[in-house]
PDB file of N, CA and C in Angstrom:
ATOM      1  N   UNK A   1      77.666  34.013  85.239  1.00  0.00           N
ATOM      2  CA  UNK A   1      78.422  32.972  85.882  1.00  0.00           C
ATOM      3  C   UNK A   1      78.087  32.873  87.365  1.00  0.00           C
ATOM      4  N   UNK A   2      78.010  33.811  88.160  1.00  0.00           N
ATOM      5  CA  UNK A   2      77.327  33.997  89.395  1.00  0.00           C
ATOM      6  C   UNK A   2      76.187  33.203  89.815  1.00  0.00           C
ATOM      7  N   UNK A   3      75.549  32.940  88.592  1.00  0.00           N
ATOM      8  CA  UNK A   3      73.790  32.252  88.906  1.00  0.00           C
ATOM      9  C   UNK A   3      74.762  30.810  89.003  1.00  0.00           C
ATOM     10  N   UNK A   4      75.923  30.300  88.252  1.00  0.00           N
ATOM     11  CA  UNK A   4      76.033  29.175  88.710  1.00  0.00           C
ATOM     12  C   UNK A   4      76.029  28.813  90.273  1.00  0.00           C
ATOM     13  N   UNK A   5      76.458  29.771  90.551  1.00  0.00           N
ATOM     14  CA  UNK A   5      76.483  29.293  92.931  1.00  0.00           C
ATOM     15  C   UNK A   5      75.517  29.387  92.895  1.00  0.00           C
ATOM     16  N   UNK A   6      74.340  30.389  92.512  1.00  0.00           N
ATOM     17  CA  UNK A   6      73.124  30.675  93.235  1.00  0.00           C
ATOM     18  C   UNK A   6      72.213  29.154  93.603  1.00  0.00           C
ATOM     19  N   UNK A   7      72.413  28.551  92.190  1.00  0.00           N
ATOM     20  CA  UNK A   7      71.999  26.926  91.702  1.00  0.00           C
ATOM     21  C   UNK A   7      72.531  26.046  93.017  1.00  0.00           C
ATOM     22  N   UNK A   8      73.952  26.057  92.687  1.00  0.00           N
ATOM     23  CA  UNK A   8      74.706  25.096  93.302  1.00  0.00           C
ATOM     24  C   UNK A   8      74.688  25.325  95.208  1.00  0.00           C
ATOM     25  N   UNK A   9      74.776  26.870  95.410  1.00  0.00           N
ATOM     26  CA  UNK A   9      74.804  26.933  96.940  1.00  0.00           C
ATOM     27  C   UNK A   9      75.511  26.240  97.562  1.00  0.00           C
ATOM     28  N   UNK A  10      76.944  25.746  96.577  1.00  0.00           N
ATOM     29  CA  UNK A  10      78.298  25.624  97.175  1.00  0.00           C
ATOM     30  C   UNK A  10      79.518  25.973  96.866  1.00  0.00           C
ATOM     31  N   UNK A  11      80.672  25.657  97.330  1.00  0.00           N
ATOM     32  CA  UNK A  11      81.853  25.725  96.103  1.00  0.00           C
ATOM     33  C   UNK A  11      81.911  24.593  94.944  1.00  0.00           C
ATOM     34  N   UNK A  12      82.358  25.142  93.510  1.00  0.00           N
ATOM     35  CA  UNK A  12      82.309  24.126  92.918  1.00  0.00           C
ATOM     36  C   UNK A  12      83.412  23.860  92.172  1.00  0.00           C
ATOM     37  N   UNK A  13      84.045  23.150  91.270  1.00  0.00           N
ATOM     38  CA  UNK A  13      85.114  23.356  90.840  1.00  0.00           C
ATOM     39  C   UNK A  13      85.208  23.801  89.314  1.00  0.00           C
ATOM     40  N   UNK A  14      85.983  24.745  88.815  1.00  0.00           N
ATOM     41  CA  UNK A  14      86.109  25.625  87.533  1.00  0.00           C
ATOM     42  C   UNK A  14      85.438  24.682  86.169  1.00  0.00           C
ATOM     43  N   UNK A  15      86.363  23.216  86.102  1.00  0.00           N
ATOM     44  CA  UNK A  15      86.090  22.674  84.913  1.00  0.00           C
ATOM     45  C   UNK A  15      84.304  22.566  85.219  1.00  0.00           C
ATOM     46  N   UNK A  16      83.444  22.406  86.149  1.00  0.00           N
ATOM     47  CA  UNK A  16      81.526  22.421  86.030  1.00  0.00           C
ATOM     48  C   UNK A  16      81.473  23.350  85.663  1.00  0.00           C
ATOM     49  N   UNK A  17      81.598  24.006  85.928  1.00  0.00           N
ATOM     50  CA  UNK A  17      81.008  25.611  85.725  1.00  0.00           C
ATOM     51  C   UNK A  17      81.743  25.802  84.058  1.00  0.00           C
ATOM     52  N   UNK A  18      82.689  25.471  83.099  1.00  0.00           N
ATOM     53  CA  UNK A  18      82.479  25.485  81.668  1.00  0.00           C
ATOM     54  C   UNK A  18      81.838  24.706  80.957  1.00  0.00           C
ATOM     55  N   UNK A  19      82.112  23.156  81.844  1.00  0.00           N
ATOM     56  CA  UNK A  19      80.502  22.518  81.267  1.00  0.00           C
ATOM     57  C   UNK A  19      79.491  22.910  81.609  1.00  0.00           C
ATOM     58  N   UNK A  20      78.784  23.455  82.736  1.00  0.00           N
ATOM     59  CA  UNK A  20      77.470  24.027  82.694  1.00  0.00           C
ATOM     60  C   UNK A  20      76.878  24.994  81.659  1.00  0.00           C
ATOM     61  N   UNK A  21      78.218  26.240  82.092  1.00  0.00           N
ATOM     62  CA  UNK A  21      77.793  27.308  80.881  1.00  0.00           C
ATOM     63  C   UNK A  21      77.852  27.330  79.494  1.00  0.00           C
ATOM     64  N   UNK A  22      78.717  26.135  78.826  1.00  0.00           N
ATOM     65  CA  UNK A  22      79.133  25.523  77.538  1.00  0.00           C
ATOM     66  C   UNK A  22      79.984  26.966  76.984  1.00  0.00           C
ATOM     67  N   UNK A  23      81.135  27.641  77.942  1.00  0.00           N
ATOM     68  CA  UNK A  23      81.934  28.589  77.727  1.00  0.00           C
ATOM     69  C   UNK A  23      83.190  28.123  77.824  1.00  0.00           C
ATOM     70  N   UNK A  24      83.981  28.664  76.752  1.00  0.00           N
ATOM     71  CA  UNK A  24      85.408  28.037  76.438  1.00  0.00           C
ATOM     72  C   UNK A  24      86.440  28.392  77.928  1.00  0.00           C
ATOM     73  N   UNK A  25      87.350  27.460  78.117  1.00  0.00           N
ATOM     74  CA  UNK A  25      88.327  27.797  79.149  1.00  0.00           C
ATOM     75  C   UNK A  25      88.306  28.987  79.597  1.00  0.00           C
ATOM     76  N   UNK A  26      89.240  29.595  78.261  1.00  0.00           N
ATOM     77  CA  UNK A  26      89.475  30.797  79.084  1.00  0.00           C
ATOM     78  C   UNK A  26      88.533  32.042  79.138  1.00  0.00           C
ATOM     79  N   UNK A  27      87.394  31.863  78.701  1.00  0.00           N
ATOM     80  CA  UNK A  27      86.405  33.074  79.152  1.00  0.00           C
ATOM     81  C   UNK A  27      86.464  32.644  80.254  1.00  0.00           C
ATOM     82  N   UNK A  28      85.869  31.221  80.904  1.00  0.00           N
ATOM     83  CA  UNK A  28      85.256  31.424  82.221  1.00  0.00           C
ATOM     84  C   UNK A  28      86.466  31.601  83.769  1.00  0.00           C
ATOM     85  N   UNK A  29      87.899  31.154  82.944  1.00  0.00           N
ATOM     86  CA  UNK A  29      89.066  31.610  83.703  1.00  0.00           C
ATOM     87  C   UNK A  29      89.257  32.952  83.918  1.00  0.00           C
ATOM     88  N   UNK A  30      89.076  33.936  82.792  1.00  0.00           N
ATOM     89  CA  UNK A  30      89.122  35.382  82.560  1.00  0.00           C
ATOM     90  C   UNK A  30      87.941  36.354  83.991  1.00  0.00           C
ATOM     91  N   UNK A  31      86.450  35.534  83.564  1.00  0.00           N
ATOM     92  CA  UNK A  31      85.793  36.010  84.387  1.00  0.00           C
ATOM     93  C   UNK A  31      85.898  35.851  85.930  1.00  0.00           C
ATOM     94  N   UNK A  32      86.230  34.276  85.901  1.00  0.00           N
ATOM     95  CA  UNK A  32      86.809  34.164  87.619  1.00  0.00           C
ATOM     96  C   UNK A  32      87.613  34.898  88.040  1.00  0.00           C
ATOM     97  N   UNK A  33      88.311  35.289  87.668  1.00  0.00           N
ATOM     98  CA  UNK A  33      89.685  36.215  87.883  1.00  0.00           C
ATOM     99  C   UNK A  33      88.963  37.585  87.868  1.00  0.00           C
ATOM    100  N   UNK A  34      88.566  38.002  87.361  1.00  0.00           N
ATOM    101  CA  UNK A  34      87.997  39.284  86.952  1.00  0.00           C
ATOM    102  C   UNK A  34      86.735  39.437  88.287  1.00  0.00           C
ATOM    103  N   UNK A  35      85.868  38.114  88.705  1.00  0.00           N
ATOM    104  CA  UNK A  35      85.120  37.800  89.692  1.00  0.00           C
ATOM    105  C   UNK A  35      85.949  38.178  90.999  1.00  0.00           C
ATOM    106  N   UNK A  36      87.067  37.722  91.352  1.00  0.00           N
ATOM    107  CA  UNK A  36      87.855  37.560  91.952  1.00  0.00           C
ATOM    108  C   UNK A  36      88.231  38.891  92.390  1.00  0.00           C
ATOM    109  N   UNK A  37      88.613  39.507  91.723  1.00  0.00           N
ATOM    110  CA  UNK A  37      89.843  40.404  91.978  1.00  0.00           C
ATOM    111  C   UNK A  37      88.360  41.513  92.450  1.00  0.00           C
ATOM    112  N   UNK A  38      87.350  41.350  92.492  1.00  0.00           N
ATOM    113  CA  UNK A  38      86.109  42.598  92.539  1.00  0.00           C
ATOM    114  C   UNK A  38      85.487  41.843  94.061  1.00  0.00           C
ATOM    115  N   UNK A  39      86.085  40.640  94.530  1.00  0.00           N
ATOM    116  CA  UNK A  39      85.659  39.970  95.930  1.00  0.00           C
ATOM    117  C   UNK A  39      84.161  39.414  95.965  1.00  0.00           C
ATOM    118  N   UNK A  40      84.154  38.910  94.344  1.00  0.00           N
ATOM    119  CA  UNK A  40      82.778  38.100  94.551  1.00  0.00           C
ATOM    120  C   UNK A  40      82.727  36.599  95.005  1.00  0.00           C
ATOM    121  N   UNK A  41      83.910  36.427  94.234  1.00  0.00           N
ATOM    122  CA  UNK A  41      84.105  34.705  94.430  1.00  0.00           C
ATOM    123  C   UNK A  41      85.512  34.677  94.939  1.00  0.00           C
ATOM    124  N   UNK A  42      86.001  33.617  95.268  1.00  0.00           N
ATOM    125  CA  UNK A  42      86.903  33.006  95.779  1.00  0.00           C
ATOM    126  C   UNK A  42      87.239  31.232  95.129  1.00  0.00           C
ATOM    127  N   UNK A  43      89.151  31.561  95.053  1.00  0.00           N
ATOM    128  CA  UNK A  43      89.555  30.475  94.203  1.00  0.00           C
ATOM    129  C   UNK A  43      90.739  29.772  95.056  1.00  0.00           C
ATOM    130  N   UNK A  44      90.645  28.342  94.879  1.00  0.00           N
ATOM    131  CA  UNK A  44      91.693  27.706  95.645  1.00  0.00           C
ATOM    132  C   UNK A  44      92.010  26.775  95.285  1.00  0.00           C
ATOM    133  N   UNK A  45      92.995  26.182  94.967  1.00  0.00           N
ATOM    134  CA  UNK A  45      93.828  24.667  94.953  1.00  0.00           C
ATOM    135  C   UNK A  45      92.786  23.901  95.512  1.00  0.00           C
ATOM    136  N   UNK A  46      92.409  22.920  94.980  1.00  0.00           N
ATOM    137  CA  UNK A  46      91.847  21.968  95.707  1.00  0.00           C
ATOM    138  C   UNK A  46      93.654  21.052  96.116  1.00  0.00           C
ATOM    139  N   UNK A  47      93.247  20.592  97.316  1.00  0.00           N
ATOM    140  CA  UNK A  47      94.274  20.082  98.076  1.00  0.00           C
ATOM    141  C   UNK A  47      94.954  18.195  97.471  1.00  0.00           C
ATOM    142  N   UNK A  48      93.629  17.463  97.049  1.00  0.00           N
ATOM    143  CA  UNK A  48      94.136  16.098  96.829  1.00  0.00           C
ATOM    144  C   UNK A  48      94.457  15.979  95.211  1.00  0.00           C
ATOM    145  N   UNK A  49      94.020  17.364  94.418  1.00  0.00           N
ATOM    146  CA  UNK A  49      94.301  17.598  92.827  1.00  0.00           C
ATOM    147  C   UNK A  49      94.611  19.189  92.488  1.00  0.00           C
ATOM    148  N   UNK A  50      95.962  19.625  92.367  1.00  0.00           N
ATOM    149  CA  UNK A  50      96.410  20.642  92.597  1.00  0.00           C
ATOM    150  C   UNK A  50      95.827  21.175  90.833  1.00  0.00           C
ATOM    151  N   UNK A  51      95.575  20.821  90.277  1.00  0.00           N
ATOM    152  CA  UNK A  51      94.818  20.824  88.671  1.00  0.00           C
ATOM    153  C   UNK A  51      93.745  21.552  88.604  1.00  0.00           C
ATOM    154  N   UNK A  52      92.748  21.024  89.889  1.00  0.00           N
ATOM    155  CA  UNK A  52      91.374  21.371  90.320  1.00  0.00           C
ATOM    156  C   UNK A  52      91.566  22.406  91.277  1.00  0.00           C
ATOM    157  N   UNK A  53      90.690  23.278  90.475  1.00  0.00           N
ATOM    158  CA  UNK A  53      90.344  25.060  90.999  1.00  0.00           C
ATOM    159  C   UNK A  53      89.090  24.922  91.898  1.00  0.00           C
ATOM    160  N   UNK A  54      88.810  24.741  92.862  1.00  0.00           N
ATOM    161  CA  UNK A  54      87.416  24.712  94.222  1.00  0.00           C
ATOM    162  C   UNK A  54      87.284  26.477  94.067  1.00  0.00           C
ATOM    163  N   UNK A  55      86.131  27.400  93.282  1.00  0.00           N
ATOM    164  CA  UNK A  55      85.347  28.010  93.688  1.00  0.00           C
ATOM    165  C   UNK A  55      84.348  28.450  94.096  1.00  0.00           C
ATOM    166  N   UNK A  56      84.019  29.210  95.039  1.00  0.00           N
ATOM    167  CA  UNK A  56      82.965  29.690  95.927  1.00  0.00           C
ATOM    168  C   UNK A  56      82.527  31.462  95.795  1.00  0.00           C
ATOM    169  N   UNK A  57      81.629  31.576  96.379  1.00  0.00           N
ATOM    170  CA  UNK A  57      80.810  32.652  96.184  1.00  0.00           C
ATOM    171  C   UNK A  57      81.385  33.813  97.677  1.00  0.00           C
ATOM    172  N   UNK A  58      81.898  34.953  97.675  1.00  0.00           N
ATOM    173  CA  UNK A  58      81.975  34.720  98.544  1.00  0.00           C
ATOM    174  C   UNK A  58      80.640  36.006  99.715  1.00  0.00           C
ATOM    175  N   UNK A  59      80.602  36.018 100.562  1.00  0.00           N
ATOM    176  CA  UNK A  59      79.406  36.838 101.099  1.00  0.00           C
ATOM    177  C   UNK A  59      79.111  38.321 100.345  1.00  0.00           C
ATOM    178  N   UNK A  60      80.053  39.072  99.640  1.00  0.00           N
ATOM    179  CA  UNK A  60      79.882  39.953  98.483  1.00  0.00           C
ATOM    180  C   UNK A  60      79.206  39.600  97.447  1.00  0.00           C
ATOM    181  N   UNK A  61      79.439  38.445  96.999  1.00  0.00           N
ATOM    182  CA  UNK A  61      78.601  37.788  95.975  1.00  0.00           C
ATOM    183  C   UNK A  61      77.660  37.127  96.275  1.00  0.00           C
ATOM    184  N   UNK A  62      77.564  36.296  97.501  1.00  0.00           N
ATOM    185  CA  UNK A  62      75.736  36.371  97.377  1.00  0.00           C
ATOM    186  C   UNK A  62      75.319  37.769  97.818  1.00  0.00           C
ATOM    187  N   UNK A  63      75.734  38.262  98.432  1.00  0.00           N
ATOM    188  CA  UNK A  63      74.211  39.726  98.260  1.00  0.00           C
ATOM    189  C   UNK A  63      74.359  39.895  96.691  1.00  0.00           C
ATOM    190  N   UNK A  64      74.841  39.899  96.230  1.00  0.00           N
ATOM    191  CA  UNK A  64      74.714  40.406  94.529  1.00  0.00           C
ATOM    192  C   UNK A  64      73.729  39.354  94.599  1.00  0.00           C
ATOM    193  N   UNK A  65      73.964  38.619  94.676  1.00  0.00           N
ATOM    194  CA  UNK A  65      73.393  37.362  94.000  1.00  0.00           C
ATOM    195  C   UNK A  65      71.462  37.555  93.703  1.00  0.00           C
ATOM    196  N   UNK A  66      71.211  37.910  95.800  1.00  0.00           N
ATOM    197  CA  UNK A  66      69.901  37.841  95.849  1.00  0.00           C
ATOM    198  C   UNK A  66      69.492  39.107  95.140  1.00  0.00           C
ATOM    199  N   UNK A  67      70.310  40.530  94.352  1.00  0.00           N
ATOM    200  CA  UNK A  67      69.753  41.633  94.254  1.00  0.00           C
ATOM    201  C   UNK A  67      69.399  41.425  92.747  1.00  0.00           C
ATOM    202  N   UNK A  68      70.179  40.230  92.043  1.00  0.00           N
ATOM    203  CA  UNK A  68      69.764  40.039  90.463  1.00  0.00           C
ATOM    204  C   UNK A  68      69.330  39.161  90.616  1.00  0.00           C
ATOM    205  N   UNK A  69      68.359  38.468  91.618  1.00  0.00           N
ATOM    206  CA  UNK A  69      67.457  37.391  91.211  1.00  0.00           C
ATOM    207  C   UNK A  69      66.125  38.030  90.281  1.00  0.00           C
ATOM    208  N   UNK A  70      65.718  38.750  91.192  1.00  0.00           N
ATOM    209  CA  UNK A  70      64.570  39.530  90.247  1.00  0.00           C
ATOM    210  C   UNK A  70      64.577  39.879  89.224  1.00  0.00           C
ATOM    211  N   UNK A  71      65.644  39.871  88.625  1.00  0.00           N
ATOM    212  CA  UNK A  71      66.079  40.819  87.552  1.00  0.00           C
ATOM    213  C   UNK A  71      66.273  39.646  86.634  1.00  0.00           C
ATOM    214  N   UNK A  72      66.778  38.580  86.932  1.00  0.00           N
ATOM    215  CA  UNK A  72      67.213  37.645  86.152  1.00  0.00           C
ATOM    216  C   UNK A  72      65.789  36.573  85.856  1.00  0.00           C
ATOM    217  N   UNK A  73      64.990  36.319  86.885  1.00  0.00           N
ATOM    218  CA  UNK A  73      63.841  35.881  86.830  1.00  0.00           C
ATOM    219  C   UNK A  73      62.712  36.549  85.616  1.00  0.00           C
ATOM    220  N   UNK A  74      62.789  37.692  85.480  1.00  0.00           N
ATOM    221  CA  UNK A  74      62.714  38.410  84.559  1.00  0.00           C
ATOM    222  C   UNK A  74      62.755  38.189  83.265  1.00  0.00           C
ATOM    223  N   UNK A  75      64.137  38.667  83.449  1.00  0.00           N
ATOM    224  CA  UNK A  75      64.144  37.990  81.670  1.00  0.00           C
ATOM    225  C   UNK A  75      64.544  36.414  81.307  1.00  0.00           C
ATOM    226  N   UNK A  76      64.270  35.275  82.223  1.00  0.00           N
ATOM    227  CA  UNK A  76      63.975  34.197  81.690  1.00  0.00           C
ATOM    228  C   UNK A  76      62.194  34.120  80.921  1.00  0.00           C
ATOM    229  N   UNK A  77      61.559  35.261  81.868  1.00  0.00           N
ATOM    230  CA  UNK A  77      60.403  35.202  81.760  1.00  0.00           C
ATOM    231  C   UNK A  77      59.929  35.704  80.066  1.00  0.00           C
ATOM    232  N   UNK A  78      61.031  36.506  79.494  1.00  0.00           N
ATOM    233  CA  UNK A  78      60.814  37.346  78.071  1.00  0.00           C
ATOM    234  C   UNK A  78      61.251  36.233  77.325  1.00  0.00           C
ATOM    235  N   UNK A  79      62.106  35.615  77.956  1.00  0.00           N
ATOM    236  CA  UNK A  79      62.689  34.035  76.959  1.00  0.00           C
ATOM    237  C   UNK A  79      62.233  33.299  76.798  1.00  0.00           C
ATOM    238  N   UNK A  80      61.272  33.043  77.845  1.00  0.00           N
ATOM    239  CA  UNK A  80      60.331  31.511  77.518  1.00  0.00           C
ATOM    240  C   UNK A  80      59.386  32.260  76.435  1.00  0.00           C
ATOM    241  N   UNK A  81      59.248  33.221  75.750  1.00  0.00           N
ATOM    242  CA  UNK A  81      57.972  33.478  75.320  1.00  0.00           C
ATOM    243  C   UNK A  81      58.878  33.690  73.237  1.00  0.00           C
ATOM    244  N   UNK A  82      59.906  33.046  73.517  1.00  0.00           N
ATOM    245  CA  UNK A  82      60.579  33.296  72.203  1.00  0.00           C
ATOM    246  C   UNK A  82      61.111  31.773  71.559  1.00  0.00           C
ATOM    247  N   UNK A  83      61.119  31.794  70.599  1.00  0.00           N
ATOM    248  CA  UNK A  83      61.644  30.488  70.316  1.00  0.00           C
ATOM    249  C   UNK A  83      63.063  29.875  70.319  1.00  0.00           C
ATOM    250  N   UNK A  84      63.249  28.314  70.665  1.00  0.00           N
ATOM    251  CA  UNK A  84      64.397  27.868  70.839  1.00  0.00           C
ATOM    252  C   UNK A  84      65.713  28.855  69.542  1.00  0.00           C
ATOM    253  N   UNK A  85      65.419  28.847  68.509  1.00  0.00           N
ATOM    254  CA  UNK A  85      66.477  29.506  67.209  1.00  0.00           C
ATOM    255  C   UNK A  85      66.433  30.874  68.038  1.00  0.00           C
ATOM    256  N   UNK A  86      65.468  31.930  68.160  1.00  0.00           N
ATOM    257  CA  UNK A  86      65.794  33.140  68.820  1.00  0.00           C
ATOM    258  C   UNK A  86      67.055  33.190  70.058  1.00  0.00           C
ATOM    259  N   UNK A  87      66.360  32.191  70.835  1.00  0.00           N
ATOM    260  CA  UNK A  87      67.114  32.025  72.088  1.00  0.00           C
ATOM    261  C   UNK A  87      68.510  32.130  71.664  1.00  0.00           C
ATOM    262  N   UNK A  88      68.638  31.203  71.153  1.00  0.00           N
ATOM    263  CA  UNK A  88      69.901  30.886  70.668  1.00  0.00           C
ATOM    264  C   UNK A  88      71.066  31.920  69.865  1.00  0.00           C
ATOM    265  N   UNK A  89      70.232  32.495  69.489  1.00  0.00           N
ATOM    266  CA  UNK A  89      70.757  33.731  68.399  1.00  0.00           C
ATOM    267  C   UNK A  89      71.139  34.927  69.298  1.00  0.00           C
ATOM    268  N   UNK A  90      70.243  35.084  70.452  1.00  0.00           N
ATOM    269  CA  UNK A  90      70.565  36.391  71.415  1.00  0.00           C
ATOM    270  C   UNK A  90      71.698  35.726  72.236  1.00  0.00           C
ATOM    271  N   UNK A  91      72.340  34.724  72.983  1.00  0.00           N
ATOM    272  CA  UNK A  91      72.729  33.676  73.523  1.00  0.00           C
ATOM    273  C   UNK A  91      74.094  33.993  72.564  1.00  0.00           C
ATOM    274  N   UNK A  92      74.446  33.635  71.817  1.00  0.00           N
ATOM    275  CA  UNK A  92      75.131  33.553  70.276  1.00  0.00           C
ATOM    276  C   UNK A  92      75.701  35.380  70.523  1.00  0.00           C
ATOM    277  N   UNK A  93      74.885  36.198  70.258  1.00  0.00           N
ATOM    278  CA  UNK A  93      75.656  38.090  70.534  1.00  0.00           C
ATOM    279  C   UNK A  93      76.026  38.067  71.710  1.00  0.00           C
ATOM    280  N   UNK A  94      75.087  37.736  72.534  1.00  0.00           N
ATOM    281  CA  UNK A  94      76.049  38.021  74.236  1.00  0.00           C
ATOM    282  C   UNK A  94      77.126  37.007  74.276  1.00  0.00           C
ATOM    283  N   UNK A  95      77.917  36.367  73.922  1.00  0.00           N
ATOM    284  CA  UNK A  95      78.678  35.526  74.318  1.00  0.00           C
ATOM    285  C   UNK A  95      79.671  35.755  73.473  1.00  0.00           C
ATOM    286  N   UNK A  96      79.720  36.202  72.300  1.00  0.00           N
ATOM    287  CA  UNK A  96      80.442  37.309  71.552  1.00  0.00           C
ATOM    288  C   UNK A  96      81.075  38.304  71.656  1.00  0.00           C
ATOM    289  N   UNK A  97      79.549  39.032  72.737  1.00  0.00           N
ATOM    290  CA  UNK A  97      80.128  40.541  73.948  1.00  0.00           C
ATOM    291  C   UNK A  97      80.866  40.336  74.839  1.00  0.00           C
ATOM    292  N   UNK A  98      80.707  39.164  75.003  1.00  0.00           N
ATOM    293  CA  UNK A  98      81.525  38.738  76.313  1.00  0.00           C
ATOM    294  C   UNK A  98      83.233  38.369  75.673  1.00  0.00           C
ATOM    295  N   UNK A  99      82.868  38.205  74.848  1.00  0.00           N
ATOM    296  CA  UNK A  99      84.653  37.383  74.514  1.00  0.00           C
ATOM    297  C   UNK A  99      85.339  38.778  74.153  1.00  0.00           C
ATOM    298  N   UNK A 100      84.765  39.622  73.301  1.00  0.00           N
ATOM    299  CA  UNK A 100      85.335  41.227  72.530  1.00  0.00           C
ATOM    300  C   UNK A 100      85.507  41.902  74.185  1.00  0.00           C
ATOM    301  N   UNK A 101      84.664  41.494  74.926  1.00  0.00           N
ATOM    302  CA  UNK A 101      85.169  42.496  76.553  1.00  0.00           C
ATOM    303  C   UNK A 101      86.028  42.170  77.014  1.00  0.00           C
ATOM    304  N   UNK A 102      86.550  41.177  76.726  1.00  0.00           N
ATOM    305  CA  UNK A 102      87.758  40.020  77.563  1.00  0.00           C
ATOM    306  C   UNK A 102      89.180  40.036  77.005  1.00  0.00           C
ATOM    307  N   UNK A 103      88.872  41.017  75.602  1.00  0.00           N
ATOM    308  CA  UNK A 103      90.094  40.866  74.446  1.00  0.00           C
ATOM    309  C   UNK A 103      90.804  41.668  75.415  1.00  0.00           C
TER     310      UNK A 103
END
């Protein structure tokens, strides 16, 4: 979820970031919070739609940010070399891992 700022290199608001990642509500609520409370990101009322969550990265989280670029560059690099159904299937367990970590 982090690589979403890295992209964006702003604050953005909660509902992009579940359409980007195509992750249900409350995982990506769970992780903000969970982001949050560890001082990576930062969450706020947007002011003219009290509905709309404005988050940002905050200077804890970009240094993370730049220390898993390499790392993440990486294994896009093992992914391009697999097919769209694979992709999808590893994509498919981690997002699984992610929901059973969140229980």
């Amino acid at each position: 979820m982090l690589l979403w700022f890295s992209e964006t290199q702003q604050e953005t608001i909660q509902s992009a970031i579940i359409n980007k990642t195509k992750l249900d509500k409350m995982t990506v609520s769970k992780a903000l919070k969970k982001l949050t409370l560890e001082n990576l990101v930062e969450r706020e009322e947007y002011t003219e739609d009290t509905r709309v969550t404005l988050v940002s990265l905050t200077k804890k989280g970009q240094v993370l940010i730049k220390k898993l670029m390499p790392i993440i560059e990486k294994i896009d690099q093992y992914f391009s070399g697999i097919s769209r159904n694979k992709q999808f299937l590893v994509i498919s367990c981690l997002n699984e891992l992610v929901l059973k970590n969140n229980e």
